[in-house]
PDB file of N, CA and C in Angstrom:
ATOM      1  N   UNK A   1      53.532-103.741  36.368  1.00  0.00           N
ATOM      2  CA  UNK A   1      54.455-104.851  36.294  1.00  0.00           C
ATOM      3  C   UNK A   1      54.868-105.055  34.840  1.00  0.00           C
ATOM      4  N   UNK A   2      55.975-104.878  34.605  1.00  0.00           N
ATOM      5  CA  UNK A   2      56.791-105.278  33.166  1.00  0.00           C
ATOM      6  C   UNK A   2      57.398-106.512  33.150  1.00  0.00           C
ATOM      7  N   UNK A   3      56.963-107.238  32.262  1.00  0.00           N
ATOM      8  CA  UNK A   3      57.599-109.124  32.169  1.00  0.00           C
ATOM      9  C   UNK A   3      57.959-109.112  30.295  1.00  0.00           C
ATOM     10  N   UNK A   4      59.153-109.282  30.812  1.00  0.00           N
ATOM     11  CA  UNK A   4      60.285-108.867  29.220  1.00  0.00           C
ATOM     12  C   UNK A   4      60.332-110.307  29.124  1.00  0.00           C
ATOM     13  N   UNK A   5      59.435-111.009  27.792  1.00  0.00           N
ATOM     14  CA  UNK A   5      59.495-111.993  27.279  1.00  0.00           C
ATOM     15  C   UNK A   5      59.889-112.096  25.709  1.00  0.00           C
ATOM     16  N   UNK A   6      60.259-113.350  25.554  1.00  0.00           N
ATOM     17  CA  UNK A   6      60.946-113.169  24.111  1.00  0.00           C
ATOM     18  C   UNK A   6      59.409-113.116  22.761  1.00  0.00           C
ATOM     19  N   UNK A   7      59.817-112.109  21.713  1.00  0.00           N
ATOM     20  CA  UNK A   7      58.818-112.378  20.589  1.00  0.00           C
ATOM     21  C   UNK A   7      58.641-113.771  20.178  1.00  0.00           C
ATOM     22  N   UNK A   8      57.508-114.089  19.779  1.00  0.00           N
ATOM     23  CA  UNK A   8      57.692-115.482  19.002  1.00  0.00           C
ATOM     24  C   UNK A   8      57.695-114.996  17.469  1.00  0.00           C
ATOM     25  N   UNK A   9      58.499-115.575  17.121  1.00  0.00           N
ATOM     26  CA  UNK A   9      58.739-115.743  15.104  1.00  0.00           C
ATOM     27  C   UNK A   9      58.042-116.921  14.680  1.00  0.00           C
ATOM     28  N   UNK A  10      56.852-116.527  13.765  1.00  0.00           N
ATOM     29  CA  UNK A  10      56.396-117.179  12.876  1.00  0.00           C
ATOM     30  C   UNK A  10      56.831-118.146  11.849  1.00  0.00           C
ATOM     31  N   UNK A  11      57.898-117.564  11.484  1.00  0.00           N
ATOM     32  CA  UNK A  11      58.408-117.897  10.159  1.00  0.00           C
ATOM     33  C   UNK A  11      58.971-119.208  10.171  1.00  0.00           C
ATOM     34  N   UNK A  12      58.335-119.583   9.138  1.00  0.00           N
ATOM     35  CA  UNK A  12      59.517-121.425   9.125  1.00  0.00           C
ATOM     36  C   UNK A  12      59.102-122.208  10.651  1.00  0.00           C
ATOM     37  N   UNK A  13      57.912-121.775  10.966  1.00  0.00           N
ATOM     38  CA  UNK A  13      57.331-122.337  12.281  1.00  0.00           C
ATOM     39  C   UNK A  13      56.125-123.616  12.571  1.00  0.00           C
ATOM     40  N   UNK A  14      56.542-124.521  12.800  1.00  0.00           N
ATOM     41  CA  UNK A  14      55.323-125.793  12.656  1.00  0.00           C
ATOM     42  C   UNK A  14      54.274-125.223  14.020  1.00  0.00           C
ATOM     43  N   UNK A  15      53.198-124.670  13.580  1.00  0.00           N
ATOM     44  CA  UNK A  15      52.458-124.575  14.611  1.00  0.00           C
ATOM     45  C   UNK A  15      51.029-124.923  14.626  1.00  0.00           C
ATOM     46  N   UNK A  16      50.212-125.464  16.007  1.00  0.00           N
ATOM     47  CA  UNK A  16      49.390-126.352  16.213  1.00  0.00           C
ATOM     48  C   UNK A  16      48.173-125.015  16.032  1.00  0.00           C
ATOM     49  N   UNK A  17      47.217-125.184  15.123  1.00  0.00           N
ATOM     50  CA  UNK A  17      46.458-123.746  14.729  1.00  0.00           C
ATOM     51  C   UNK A  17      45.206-123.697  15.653  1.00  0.00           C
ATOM     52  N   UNK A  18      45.174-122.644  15.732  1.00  0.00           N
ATOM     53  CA  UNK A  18      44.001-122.221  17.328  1.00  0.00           C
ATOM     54  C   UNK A  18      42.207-123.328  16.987  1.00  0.00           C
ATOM     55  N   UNK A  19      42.161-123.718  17.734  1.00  0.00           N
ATOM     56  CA  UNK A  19      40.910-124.915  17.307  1.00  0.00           C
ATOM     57  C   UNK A  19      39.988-124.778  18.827  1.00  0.00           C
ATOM     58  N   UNK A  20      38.555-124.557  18.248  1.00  0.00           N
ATOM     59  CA  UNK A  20      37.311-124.511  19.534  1.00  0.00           C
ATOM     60  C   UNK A  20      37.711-126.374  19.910  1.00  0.00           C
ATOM     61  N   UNK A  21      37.594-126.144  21.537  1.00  0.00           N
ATOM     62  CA  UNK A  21      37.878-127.147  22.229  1.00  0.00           C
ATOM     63  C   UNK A  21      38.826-128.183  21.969  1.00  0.00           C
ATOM     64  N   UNK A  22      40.127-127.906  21.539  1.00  0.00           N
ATOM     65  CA  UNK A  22      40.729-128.626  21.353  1.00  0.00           C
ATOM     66  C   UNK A  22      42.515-128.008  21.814  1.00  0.00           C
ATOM     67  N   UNK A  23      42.742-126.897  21.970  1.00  0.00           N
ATOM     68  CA  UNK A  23      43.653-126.360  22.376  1.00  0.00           C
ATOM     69  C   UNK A  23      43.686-126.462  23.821  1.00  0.00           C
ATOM     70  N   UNK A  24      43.570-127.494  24.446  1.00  0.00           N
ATOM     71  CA  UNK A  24      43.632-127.177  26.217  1.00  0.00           C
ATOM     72  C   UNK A  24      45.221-127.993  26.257  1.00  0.00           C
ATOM     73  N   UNK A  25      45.730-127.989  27.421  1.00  0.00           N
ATOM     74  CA  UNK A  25      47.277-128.134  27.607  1.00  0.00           C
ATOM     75  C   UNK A  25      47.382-129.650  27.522  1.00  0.00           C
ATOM     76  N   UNK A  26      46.775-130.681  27.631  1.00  0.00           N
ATOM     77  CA  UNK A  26      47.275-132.257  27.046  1.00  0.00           C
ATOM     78  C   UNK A  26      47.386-132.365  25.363  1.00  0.00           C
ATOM     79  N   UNK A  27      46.756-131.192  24.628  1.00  0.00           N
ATOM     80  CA  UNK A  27      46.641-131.152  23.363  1.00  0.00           C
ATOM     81  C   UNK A  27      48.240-130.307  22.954  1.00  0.00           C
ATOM     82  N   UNK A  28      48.279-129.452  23.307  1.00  0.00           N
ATOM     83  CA  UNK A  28      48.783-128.689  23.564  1.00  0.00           C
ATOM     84  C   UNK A  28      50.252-129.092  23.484  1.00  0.00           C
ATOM     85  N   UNK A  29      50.861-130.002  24.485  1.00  0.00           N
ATOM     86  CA  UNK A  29      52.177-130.579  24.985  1.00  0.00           C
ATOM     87  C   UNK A  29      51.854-131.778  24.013  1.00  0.00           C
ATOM     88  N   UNK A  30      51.073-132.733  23.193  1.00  0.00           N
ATOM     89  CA  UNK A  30      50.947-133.823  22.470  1.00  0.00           C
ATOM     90  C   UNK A  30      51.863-132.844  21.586  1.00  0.00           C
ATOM     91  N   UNK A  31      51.038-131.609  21.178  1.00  0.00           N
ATOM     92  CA  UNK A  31      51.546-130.958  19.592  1.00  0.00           C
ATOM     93  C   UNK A  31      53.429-130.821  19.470  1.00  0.00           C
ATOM     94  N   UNK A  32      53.352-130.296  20.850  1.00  0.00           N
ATOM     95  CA  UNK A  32      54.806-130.061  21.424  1.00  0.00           C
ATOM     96  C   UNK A  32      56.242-131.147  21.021  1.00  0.00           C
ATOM     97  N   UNK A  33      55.367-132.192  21.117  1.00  0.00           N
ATOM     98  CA  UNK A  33      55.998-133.793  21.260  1.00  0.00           C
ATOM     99  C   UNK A  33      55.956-134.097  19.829  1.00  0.00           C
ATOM    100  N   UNK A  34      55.313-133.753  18.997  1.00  0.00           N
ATOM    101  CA  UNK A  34      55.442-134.261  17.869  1.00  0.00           C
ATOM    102  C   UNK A  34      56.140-133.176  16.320  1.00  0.00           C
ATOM    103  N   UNK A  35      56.631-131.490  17.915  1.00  0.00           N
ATOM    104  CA  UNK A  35      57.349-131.682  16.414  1.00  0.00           C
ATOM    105  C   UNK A  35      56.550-129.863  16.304  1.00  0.00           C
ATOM    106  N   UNK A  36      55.527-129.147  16.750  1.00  0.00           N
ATOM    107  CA  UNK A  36      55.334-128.123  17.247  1.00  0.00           C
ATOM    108  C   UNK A  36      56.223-126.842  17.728  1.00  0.00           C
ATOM    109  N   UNK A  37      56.515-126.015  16.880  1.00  0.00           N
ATOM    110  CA  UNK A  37      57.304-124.893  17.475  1.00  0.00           C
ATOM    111  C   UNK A  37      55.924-123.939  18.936  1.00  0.00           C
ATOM    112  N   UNK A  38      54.788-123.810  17.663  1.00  0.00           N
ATOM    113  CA  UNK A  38      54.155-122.423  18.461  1.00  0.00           C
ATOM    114  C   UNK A  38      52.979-123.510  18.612  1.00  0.00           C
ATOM    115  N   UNK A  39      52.363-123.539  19.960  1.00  0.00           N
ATOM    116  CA  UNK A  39      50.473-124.025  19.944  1.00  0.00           C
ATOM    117  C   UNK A  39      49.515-122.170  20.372  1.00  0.00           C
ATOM    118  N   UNK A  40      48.570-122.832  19.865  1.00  0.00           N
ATOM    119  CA  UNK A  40      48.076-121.925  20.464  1.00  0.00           C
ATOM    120  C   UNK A  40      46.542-122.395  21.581  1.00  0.00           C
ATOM    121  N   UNK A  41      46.700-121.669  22.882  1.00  0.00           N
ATOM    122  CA  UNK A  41      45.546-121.657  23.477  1.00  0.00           C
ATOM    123  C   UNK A  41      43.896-122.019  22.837  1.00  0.00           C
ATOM    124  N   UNK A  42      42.838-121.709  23.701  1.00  0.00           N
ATOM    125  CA  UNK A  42      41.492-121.811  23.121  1.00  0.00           C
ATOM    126  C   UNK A  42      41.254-120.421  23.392  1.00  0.00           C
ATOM    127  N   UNK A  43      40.277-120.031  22.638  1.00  0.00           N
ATOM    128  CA  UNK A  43      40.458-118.218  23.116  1.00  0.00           C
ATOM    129  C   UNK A  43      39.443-117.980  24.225  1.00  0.00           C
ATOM    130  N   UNK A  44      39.777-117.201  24.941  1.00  0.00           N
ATOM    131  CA  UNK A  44      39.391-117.583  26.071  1.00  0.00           C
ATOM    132  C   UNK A  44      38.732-115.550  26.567  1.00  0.00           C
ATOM    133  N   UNK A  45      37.428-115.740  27.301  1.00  0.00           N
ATOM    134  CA  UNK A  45      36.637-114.316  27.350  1.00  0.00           C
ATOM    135  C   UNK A  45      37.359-113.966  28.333  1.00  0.00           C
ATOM    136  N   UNK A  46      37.696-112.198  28.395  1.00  0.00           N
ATOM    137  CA  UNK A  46      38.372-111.914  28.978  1.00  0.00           C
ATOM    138  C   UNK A  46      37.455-111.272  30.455  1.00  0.00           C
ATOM    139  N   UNK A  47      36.458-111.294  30.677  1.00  0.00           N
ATOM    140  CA  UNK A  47      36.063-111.173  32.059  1.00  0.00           C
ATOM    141  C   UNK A  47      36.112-112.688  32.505  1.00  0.00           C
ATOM    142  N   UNK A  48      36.093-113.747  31.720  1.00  0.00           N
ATOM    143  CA  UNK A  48      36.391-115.006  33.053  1.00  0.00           C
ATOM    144  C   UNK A  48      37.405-114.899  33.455  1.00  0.00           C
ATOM    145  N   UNK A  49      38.514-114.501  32.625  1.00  0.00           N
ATOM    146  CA  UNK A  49      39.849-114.546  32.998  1.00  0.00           C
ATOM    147  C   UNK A  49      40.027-113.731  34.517  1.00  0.00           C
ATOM    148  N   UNK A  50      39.242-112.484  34.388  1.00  0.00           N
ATOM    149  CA  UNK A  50      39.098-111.488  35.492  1.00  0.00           C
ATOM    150  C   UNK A  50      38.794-112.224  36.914  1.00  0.00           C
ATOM    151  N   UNK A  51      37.177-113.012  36.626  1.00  0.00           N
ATOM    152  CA  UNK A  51      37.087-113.536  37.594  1.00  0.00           C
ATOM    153  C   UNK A  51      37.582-114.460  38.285  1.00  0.00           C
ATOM    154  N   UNK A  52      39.163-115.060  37.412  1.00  0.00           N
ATOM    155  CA  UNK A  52      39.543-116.327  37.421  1.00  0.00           C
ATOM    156  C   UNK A  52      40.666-116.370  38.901  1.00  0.00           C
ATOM    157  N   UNK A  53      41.124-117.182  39.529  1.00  0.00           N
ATOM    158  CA  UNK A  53      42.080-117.169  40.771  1.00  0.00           C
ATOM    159  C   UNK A  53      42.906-118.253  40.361  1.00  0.00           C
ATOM    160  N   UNK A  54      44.590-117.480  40.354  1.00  0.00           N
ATOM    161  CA  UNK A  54      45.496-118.379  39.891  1.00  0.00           C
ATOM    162  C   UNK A  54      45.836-119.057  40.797  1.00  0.00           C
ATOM    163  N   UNK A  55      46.153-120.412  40.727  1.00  0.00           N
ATOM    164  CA  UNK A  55      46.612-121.364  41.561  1.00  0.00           C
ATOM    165  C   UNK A  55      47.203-122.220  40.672  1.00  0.00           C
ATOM    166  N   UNK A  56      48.797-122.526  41.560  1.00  0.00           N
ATOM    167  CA  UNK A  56      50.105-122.946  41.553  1.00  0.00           C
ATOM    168  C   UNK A  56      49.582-124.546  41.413  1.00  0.00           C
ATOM    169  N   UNK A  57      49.320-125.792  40.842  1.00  0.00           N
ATOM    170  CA  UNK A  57      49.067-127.704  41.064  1.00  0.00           C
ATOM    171  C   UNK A  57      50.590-127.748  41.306  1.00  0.00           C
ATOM    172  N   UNK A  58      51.084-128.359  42.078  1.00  0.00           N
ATOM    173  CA  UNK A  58      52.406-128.826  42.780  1.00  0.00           C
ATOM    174  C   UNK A  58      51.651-129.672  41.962  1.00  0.00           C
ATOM    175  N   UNK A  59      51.239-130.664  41.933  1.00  0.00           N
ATOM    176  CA  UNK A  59      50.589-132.347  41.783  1.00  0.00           C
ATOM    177  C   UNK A  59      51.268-132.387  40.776  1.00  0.00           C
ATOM    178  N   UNK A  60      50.176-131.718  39.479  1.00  0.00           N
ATOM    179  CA  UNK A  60      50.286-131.486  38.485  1.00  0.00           C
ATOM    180  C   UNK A  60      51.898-130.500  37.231  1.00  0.00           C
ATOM    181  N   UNK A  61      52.267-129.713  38.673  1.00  0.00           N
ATOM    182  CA  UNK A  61      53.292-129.036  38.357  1.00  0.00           C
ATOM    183  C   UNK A  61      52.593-127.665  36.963  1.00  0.00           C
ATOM    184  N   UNK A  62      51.704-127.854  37.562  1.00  0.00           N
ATOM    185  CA  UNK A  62      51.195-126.106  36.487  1.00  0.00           C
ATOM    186  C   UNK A  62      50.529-125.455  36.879  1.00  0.00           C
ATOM    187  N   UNK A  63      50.018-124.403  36.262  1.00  0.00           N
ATOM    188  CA  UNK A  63      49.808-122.917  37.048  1.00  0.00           C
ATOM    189  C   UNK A  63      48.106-123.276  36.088  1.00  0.00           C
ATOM    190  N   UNK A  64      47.229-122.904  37.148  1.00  0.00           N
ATOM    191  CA  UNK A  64      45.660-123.012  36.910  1.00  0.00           C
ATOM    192  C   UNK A  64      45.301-121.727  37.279  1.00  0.00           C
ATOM    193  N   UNK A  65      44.359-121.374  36.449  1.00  0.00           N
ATOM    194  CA  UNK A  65      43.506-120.014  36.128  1.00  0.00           C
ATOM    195  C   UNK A  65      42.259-120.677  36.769  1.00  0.00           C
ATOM    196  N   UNK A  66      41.683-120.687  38.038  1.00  0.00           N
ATOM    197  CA  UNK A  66      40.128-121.185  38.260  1.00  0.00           C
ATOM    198  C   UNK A  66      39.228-120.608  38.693  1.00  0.00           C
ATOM    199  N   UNK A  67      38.335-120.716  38.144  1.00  0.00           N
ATOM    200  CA  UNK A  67      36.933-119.547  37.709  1.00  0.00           C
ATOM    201  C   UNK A  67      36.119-119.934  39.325  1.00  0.00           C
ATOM    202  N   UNK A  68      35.444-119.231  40.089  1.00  0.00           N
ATOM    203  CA  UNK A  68      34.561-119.012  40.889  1.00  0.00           C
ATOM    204  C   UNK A  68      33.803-120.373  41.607  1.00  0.00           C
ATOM    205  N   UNK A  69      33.339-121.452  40.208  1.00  0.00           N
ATOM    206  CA  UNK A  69      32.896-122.308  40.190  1.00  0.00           C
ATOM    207  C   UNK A  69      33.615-124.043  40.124  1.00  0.00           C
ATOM    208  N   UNK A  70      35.194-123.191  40.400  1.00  0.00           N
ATOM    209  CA  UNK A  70      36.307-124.163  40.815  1.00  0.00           C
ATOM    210  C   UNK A  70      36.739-124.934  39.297  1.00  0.00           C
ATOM    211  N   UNK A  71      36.123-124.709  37.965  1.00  0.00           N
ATOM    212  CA  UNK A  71      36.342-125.145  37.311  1.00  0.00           C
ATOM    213  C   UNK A  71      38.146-124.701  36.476  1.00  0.00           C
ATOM    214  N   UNK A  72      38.330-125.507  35.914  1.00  0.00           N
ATOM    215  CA  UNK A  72      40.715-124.799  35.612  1.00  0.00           C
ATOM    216  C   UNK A  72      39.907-124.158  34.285  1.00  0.00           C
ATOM    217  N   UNK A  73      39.921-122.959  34.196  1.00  0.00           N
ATOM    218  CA  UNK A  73      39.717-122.532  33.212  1.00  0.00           C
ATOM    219  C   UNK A  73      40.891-122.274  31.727  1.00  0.00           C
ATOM    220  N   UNK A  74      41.974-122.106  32.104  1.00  0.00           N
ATOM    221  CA  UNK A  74      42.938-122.117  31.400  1.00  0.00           C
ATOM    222  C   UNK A  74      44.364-122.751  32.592  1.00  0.00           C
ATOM    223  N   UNK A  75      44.933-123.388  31.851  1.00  0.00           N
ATOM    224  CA  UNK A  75      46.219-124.294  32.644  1.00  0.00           C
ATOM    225  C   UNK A  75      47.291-124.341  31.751  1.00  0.00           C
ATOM    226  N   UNK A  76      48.594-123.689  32.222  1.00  0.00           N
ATOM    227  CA  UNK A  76      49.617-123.724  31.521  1.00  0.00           C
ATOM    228  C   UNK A  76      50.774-124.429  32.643  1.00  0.00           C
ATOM    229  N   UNK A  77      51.392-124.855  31.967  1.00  0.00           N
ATOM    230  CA  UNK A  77      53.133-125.486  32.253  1.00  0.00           C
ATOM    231  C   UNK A  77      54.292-124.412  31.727  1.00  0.00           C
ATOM    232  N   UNK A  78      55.682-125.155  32.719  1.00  0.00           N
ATOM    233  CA  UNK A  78      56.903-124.750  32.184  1.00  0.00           C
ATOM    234  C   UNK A  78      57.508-125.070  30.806  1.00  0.00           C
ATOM    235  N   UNK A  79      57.037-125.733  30.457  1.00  0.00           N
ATOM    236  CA  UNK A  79      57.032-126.975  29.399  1.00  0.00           C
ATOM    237  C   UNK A  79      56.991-126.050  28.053  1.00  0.00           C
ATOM    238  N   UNK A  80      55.951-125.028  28.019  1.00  0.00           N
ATOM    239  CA  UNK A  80      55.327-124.842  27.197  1.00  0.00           C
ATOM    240  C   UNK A  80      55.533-123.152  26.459  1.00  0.00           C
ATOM    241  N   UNK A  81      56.414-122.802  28.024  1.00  0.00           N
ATOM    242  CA  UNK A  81      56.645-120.892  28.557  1.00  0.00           C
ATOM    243  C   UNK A  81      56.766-120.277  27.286  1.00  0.00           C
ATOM    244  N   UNK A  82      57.423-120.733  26.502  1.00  0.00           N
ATOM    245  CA  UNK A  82      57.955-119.689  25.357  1.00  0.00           C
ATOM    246  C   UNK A  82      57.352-120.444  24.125  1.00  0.00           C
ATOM    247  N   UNK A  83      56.307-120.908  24.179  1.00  0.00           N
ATOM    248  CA  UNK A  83      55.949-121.363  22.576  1.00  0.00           C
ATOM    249  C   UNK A  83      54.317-121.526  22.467  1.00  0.00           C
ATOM    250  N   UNK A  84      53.685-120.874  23.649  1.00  0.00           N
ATOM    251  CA  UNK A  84      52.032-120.655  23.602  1.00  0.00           C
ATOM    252  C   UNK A  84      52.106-119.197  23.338  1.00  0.00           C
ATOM    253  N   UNK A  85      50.465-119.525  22.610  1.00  0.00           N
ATOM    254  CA  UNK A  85      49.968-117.937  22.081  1.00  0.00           C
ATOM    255  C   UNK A  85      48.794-117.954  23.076  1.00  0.00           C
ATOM    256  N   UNK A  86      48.509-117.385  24.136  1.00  0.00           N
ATOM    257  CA  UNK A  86      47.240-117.153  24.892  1.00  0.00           C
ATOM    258  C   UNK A  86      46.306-116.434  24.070  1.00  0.00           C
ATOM    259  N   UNK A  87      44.963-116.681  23.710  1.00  0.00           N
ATOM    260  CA  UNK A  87      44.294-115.810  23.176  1.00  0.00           C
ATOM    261  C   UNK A  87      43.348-115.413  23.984  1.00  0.00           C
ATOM    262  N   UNK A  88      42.789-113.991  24.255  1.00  0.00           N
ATOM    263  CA  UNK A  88      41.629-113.422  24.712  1.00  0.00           C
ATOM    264  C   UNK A  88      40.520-112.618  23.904  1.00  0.00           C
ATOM    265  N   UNK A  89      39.501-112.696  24.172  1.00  0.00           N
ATOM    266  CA  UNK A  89      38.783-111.712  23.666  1.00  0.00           C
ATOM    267  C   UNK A  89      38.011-110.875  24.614  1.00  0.00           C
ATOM    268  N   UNK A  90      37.125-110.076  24.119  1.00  0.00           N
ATOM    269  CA  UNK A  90      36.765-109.289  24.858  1.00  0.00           C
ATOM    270  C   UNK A  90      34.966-108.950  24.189  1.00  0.00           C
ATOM    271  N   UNK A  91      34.206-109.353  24.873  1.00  0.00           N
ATOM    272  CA  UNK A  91      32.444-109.390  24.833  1.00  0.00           C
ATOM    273  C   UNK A  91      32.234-107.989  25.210  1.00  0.00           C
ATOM    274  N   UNK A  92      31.955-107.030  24.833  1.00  0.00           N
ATOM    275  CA  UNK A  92      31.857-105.280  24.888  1.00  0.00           C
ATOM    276  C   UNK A  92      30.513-105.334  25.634  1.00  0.00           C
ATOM    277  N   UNK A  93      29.694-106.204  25.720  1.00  0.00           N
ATOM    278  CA  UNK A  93      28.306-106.132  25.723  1.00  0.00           C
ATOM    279  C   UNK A  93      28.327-106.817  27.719  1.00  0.00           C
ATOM    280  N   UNK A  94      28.874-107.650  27.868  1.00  0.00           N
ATOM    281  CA  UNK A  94      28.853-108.251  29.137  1.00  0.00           C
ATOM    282  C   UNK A  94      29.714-107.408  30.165  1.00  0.00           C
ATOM    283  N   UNK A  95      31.005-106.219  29.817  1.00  0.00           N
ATOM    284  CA  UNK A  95      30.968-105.374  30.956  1.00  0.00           C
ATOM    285  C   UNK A  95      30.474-104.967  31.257  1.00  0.00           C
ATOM    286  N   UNK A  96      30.385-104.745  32.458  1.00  0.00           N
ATOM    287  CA  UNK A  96      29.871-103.731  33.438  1.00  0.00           C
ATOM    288  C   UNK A  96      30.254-103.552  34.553  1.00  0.00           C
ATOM    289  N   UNK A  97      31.181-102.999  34.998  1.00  0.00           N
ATOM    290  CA  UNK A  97      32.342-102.004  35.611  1.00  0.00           C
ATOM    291  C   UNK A  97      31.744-101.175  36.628  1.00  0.00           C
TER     292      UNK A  97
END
Protein backbone atom coordinates (compact mmCIF):
# COMPACT_ATOMS: atom_id res chain seq x y z
CA UNK A 1 0.00 0.00 0.00
CA UNK A 2 1.45 3.47 -1.12
CA UNK A 3 -0.13 6.67 0.81
CA UNK A 4 1.45 9.85 -1.03
CA UNK A 5 1.50 12.34 1.80
CA UNK A 6 2.86 15.76 1.83
CA UNK A 7 6.70 16.30 3.42
CA UNK A 8 6.59 18.37 6.44
CA UNK A 9 9.14 21.51 6.31
CA UNK A 10 10.83 22.37 9.30
CA UNK A 11 11.91 25.57 8.56
CA UNK A 12 10.43 28.78 10.06
CA UNK A 13 8.18 26.12 11.90
CA UNK A 14 6.64 26.68 15.56
CA UNK A 15 6.70 23.20 16.74
CA UNK A 16 5.46 21.48 20.00
CA UNK A 17 8.96 19.31 20.80
CA UNK A 18 8.55 15.49 21.39
CA UNK A 19 8.08 15.27 25.46
CA UNK A 20 7.71 11.66 27.68
CA UNK A 21 4.00 11.77 28.55
CA UNK A 22 2.97 14.72 27.41
CA UNK A 23 2.49 14.47 23.61
CA UNK A 24 -0.93 12.54 23.64
CA UNK A 25 -3.69 14.25 21.27
CA UNK A 26 -5.50 16.88 23.94
CA UNK A 27 -1.84 18.18 24.21
CA UNK A 28 -1.33 17.89 20.99
CA UNK A 29 -4.54 19.96 19.39
CA UNK A 30 -3.97 22.62 22.70
CA UNK A 31 -0.36 23.15 20.81
CA UNK A 32 -2.33 23.34 17.51
CA UNK A 33 -4.61 26.17 18.97
CA UNK A 34 -2.06 28.21 20.13
CA UNK A 35 -0.13 28.75 17.23
CA UNK A 36 1.80 25.14 16.43
CA UNK A 37 2.77 24.31 12.86
CA UNK A 38 4.35 20.57 13.59
CA UNK A 39 3.49 18.49 17.23
CA UNK A 40 4.99 15.67 17.68
CA UNK A 41 3.60 12.24 19.06
CA UNK A 42 5.08 10.28 22.31
CA UNK A 43 7.37 7.72 20.84
CA UNK A 44 5.76 4.95 20.88
CA UNK A 45 7.42 0.81 20.77
CA UNK A 46 6.92 -0.56 17.72
CA UNK A 47 5.66 -4.16 18.62
CA UNK A 48 2.70 -2.47 20.65
CA UNK A 49 1.89 -0.75 17.72
CA UNK A 50 1.87 -4.41 16.05
CA UNK A 51 -0.24 -5.70 18.61
CA UNK A 52 -2.41 -2.67 18.50
CA UNK A 53 -6.27 -2.86 16.66
CA UNK A 54 -7.33 0.27 14.91
CA UNK A 55 -10.61 1.51 15.72
CA UNK A 56 -12.57 4.34 14.04
CA UNK A 57 -14.46 6.70 17.89
CA UNK A 58 -17.46 8.13 15.81
CA UNK A 59 -18.03 9.68 19.55
CA UNK A 60 -14.91 11.07 19.67
CA UNK A 61 -14.43 11.47 15.84
CA UNK A 62 -10.71 9.83 15.84
CA UNK A 63 -8.97 6.94 14.83
CA UNK A 64 -7.60 4.76 18.09
CA UNK A 65 -4.68 2.38 17.95
CA UNK A 66 -5.90 -0.17 21.00
CA UNK A 67 -3.56 -2.52 22.49
CA UNK A 68 -4.99 -6.11 23.56
CA UNK A 69 -5.72 -4.78 27.00
CA UNK A 70 -8.29 -2.23 25.48
CA UNK A 71 -6.12 0.49 26.52
CA UNK A 72 -6.00 3.79 23.17
CA UNK A 73 -2.59 3.46 22.82
CA UNK A 74 -1.97 6.15 20.32
CA UNK A 75 -5.17 8.42 19.02
CA UNK A 76 -5.06 10.70 16.20
CA UNK A 77 -7.70 13.18 14.52
CA UNK A 78 -8.44 14.93 11.17
CA UNK A 79 -7.54 17.95 12.83
CA UNK A 80 -4.12 17.17 13.08
CA UNK A 81 -3.44 14.88 9.41
CA UNK A 82 -0.72 16.93 8.07
CA UNK A 83 1.16 18.45 11.02
CA UNK A 84 1.99 15.24 13.44
CA UNK A 85 5.31 13.52 13.51
CA UNK A 86 4.42 9.82 14.74
CA UNK A 87 7.42 8.49 16.38
CA UNK A 88 8.37 4.73 16.72
CA UNK A 89 11.02 2.84 17.96
CA UNK A 90 12.06 -0.36 17.83
CA UNK A 91 13.39 -2.71 21.21
CA UNK A 92 15.77 -5.34 19.07
CA UNK A 93 15.79 -7.37 22.22
CA UNK A 94 11.81 -8.00 22.69
CA UNK A 95 11.30 -9.53 19.02
CA UNK A 96 10.61 -12.59 18.51
CA UNK A 97 9.09 -13.51 15.25
Amino acid sequence: MTVNTPALCFRSKNILAPMVRVGTLPMRLLALDFGADIVYCEELIDIKMVQCKRVVNEVLETVDFVAPDERVVFRTCERERDCVVFQMVRNQEQLHF
